[in-house]
Protein backbone atom coordinates (compact mmCIF):
# COMPACT_ATOMS: atom_id res chain seq x y z
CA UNK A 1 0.00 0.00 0.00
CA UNK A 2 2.70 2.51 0.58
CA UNK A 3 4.83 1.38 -2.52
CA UNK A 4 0.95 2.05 -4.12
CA UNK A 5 0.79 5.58 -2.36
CA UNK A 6 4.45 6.39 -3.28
CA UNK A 7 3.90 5.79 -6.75
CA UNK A 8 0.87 8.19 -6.91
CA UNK A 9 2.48 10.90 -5.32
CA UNK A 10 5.43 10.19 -7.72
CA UNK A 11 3.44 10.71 -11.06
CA UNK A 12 1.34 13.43 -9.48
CA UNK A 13 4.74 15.33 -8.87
CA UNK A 14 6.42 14.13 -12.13
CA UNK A 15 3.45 16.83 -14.10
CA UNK A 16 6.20 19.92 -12.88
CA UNK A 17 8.51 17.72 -12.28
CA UNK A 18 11.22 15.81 -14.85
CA UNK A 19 8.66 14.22 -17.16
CA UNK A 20 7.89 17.51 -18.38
CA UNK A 21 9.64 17.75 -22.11
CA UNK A 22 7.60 19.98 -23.78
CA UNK A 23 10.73 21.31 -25.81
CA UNK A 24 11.73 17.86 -27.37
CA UNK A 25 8.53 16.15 -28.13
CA UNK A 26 5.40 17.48 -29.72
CA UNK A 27 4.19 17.40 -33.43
CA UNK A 28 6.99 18.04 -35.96
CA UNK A 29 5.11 21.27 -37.56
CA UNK A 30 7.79 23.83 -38.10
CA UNK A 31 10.63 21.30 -39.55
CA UNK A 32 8.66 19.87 -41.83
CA UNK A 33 7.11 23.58 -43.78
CA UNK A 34 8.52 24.37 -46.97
CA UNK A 35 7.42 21.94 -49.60
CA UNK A 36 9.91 21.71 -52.87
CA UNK A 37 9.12 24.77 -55.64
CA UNK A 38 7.12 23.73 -58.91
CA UNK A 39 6.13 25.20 -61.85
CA UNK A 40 2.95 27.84 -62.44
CA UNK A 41 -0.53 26.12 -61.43
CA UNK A 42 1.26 22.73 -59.94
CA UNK A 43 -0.24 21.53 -56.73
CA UNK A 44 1.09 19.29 -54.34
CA UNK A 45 -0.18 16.64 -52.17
CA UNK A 46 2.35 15.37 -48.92
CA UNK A 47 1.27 13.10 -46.61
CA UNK A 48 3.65 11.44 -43.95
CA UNK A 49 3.46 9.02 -40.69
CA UNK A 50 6.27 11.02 -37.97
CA UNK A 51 7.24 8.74 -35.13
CA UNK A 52 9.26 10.74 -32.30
CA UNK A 53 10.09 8.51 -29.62
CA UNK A 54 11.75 9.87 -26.47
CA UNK A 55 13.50 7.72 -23.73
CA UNK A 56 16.66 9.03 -23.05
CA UNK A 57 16.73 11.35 -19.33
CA UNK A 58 19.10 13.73 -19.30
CA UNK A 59 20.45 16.74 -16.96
CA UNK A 60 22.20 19.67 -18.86
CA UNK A 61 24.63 17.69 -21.14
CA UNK A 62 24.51 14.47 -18.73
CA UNK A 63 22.83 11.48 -19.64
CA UNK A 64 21.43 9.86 -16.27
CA UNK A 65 20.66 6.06 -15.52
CA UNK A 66 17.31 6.15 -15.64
CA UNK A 67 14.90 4.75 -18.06
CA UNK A 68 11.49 5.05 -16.48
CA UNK A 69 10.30 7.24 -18.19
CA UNK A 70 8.83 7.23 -21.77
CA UNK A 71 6.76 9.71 -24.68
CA UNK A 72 6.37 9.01 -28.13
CA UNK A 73 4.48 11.42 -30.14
CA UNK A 74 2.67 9.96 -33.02
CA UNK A 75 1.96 12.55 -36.01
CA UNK A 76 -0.13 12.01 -39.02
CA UNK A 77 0.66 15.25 -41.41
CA UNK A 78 -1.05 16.52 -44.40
CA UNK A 79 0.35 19.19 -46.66
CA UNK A 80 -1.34 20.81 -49.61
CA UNK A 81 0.85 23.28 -51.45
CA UNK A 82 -0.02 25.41 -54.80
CA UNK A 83 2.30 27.51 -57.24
CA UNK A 84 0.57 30.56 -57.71
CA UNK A 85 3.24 32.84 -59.82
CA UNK A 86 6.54 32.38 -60.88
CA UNK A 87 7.74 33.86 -57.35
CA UNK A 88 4.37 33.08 -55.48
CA UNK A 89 3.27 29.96 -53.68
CA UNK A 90 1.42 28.96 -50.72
CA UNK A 91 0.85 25.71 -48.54
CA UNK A 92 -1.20 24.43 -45.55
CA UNK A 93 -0.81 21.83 -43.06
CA UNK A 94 -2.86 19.95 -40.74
CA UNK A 95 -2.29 17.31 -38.46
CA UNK A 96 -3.31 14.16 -36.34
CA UNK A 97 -1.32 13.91 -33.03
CA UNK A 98 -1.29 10.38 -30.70
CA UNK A 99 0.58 12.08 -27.58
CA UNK A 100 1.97 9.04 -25.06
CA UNK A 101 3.51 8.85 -21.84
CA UNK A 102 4.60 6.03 -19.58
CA UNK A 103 6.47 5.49 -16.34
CA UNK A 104 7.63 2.70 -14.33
CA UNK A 105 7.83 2.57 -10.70
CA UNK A 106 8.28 -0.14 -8.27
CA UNK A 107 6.75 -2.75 -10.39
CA UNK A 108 3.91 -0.42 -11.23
CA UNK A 109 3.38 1.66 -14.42
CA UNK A 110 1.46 4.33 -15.39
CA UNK A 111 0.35 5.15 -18.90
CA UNK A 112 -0.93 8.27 -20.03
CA UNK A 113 -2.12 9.62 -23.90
CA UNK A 114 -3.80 12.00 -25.95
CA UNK A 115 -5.06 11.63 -29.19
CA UNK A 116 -6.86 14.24 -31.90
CA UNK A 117 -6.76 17.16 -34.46
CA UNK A 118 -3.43 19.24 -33.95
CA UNK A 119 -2.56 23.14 -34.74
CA UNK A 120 -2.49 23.75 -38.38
CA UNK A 121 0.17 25.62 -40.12
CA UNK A 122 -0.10 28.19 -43.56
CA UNK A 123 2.71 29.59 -45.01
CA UNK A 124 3.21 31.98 -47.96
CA UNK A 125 6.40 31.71 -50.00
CA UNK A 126 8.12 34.54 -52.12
CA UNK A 127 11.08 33.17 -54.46
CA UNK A 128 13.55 36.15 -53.79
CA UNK A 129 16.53 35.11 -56.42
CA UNK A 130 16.17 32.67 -59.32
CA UNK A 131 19.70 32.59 -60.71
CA UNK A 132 21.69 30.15 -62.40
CA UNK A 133 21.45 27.32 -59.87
CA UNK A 134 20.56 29.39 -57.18
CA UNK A 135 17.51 29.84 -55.47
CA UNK A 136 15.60 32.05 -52.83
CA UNK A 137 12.51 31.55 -50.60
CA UNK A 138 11.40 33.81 -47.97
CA UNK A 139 8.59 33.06 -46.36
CA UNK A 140 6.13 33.64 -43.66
CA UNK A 141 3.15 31.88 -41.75
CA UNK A 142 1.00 31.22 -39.15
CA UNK A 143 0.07 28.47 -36.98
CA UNK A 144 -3.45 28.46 -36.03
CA UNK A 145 -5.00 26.33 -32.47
CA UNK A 146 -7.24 23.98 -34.15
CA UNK A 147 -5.65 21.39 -31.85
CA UNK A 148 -7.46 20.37 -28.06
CA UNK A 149 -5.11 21.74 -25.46
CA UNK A 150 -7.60 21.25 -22.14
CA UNK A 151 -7.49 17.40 -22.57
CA UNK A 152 -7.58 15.11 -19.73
CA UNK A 153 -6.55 11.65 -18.72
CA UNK A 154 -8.55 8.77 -17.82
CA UNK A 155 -8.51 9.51 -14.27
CA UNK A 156 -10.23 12.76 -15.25
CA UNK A 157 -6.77 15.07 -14.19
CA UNK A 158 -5.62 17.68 -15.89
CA UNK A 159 -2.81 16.96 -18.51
CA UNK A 160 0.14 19.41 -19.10
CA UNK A 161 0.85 20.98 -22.27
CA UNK A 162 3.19 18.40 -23.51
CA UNK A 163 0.56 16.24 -23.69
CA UNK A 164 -1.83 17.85 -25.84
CA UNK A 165 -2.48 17.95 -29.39
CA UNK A 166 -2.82 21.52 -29.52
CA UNK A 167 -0.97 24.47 -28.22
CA UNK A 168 -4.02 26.88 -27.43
CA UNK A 169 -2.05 29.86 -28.95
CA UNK A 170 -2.00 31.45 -32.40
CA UNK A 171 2.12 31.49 -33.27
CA UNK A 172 3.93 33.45 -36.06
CA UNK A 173 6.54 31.57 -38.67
CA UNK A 174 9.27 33.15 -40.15
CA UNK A 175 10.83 30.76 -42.74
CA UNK A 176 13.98 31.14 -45.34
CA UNK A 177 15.18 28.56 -47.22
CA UNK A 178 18.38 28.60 -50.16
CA UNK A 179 19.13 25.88 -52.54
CA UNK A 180 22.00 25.59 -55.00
CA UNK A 181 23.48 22.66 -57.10
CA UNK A 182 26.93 22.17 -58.76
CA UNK A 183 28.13 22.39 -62.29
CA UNK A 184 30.77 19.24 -61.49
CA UNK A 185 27.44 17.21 -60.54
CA UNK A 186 24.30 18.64 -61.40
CA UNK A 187 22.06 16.42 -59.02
CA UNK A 188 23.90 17.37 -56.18
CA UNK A 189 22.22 19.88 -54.30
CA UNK A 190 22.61 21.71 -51.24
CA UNK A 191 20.07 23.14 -49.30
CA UNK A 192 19.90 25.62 -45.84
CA UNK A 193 16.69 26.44 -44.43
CA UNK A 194 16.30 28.65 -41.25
CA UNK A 195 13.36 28.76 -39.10
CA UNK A 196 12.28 31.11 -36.52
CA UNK A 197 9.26 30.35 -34.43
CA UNK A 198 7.32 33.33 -32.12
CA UNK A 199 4.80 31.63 -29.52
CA UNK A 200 1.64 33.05 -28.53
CA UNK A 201 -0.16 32.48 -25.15
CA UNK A 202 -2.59 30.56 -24.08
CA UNK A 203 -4.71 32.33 -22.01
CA UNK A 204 -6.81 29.22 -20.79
CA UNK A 205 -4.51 26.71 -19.50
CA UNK A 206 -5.75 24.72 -17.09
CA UNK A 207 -8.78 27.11 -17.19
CA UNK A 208 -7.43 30.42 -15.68
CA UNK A 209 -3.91 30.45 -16.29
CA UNK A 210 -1.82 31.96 -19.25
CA UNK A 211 0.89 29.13 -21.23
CA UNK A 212 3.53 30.06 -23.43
CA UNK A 213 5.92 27.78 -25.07
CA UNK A 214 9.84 28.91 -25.43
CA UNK A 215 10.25 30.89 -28.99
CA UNK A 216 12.10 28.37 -31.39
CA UNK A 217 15.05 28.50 -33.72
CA UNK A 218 15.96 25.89 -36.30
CA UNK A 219 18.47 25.58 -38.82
CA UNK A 220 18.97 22.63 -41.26
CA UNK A 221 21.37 21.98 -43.81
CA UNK A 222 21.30 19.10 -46.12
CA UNK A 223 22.77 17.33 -49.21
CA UNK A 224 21.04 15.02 -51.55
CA UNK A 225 21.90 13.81 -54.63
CA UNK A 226 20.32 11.25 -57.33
CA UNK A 227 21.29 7.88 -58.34
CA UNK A 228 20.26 5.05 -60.68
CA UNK A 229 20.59 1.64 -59.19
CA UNK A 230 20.12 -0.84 -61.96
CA UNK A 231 16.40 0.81 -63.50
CA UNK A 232 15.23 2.71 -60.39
CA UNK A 233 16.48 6.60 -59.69
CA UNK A 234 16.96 6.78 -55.86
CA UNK A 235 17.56 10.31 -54.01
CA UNK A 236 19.92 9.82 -50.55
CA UNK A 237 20.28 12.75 -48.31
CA UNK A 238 21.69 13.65 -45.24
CA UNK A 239 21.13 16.59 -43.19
CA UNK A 240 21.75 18.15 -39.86
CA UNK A 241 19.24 19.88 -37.95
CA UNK A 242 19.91 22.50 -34.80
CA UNK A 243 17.01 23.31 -32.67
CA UNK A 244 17.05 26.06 -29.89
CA UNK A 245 14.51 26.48 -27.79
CA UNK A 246 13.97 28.91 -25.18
CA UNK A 247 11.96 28.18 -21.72
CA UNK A 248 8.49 28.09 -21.89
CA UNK A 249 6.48 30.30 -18.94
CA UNK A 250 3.29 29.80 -16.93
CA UNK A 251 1.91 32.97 -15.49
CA UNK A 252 4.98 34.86 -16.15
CA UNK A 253 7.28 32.73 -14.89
CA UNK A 254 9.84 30.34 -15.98
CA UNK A 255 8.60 26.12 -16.50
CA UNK A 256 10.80 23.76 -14.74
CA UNK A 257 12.41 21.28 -17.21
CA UNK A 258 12.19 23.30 -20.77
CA UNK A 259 14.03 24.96 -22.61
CA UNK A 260 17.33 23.81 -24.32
CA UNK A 261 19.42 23.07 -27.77
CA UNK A 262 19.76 19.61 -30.11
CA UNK A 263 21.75 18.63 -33.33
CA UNK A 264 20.08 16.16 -34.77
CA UNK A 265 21.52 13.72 -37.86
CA UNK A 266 19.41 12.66 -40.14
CA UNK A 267 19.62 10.40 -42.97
CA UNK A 268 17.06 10.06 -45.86
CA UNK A 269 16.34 8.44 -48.89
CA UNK A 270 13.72 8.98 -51.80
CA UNK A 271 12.32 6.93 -54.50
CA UNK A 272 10.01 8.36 -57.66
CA UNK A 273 8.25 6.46 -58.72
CA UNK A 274 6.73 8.74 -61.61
CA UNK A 275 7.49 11.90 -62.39
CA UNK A 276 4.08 12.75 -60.37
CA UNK A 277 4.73 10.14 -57.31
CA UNK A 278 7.45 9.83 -54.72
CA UNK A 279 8.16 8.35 -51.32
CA UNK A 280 10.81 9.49 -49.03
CA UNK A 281 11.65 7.96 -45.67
CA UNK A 282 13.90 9.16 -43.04
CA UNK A 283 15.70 8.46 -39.79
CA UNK A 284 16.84 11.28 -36.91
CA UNK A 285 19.24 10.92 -34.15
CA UNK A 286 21.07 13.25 -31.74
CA UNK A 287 24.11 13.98 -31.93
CA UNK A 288 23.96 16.26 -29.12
CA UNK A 289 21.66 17.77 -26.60
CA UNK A 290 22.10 20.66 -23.88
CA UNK A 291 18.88 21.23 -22.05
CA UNK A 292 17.44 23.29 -18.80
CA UNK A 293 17.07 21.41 -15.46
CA UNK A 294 16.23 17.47 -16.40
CA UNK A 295 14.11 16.82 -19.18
CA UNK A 296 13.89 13.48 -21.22
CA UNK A 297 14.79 13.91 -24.85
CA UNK A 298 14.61 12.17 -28.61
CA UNK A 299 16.37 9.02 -29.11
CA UNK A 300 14.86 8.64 -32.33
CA UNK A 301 12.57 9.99 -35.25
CA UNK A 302 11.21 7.93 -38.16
CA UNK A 303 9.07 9.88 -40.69
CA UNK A 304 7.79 7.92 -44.30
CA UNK A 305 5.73 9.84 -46.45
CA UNK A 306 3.89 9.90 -49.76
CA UNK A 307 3.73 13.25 -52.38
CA UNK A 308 1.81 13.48 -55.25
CA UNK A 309 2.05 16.51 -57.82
CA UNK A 310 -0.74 17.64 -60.14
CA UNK A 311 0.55 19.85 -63.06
């Protein structure tokens, strides 16, 4: 019975406490904006499965020996993206979030998830430079709360914010991306794409109380290239991604256990199978992560998805 008692009190603190990772986990919105360009009146259809599983506890730079805790964030994205101009284009996203969280204590375990519509995402693109083999988007968009964020759990209690498909707040995107290839290799490309990420508040957390998530700053840089094994064309790529992301605040004042910095690695490969049909699958891992307090971070990412182009 007190092993029973001890556990209780133990989950009940861990909601303040270090299974609080709203900076690592969540749906992958912001990294994934910025569909390819296309030519005048193309749409484009993306649809993906994102699996973010996170398991490894660490303190500042310090991994510690604990693996009690779990998330894993399941993400089911849709993208619809339209060339309006030779400069102009536009895209939307929506998604459908599976939040999960488990812990194991003394024998016991507790499992927690959330599961429905997330925030959606528009973004309007401007093609600054078209030179040569040089290209330049600038871009900017909004992320709207379509998404639940006063969900509970079974027992009926109150689930933080890292739990919940939505963020309650209306954010701003600022988004810039460059791509260039090489006249030794053609296919080669290289592409940087920077990402800036202002959070709103939401006012109704928990019913009375304001929420804002830490403002966000990605970068990504990746290569790809294209290669014909026996009759098939296949596209490899590797990128790295940096994330920075500030500490969130609840009524003004600072969250315990957010906030912090990653470099992720990730390798992907593509396969087109027509000119109008693709697939592309990919695999992240950290390379390094620096975050505030004690906060359990990504081990892994898996993302597959599907795009289809309409000319």
């Amino acid at each position: 019975m007190f092993r029973l008692a001890l556990l209780v009190l133990l989950i009940s603190s861990s909601y303040y406490g270090v299974a609080q990772s709203c900076c690592s986990g969540g749906v992958p919105l912001s990294n994934n904006i910025g569909l390819s360009p296309q030519q005048l009146g193309t749409w484009q259809l993306n649809t993906s499965y994102d699996l973010n599983t996170l398991s490894t506890l660490k303190s500042g730079t310090e991994v510690l020996d604990d693996d009690s805790r779990q998330r894993q964030t399941h993400s089911f994205l849709l993208q619809v993206g339209y060339t309006f101009s030779r400069r102009w284009s536009g895209e939307v996203f929506i998604s459908y979030v599976r939040q999960e969280r488990r812990i194991r204590q003394f024998g016991q375990e507790d499992f927690t998830f959330t599961q429905g519509i997330g925030d959606a995402v528009a973004l309007v693109k401007y093609q600054l430079l078209a030179q040569d083999n040089n290209s330049l988007f600038l871009g900017l968009g909004v992320k709207a709360p379509t998404g639940a964020s006063d969900l509970r759990s079974q027992q009926g209690l109150r689930l933080n914010a890292d739990l919940q498909p939505g963020s309650g707040a209306w954010d701003a995107l600022f988004w810039s991306q460059y791509q260039t290839s090489f006249s030794f290799r053609p296919s080669l490309s290289w592409l940087l794409t920077g990402i800036y990420t202002t959070k709103g508040t939401n006012e109704q957390y928990l019913g009375n109380q304001a929420y804002q998530f830490g403002q966000e700053v990605q970068l990504i840089t990746r290569l790809s290239d294209q290669f014909l094994v026996g009759k098939q064309l296949l596209n490899p790529s590797l990128a790295l991604r940096y994330r920075y992301v500030d500490v969130d605040e609840q009524n003004g004042e600072t969250v315990p256990g957010t906030g912090g910095n990653w470099i992720f690695l990730r390798p992907g490969l593509g396969w087109p199978i027509s000119p109008k049909l693709s697939v592309a699958t990919s695999l992240e891992l950290p390379l390094r992560a620096e975050v505030v307090d004690t906060q359990v971070t990504p081990s892994s990412r898996f993302q597959i998805g599907i795009s289809y182009l309409l000319p």
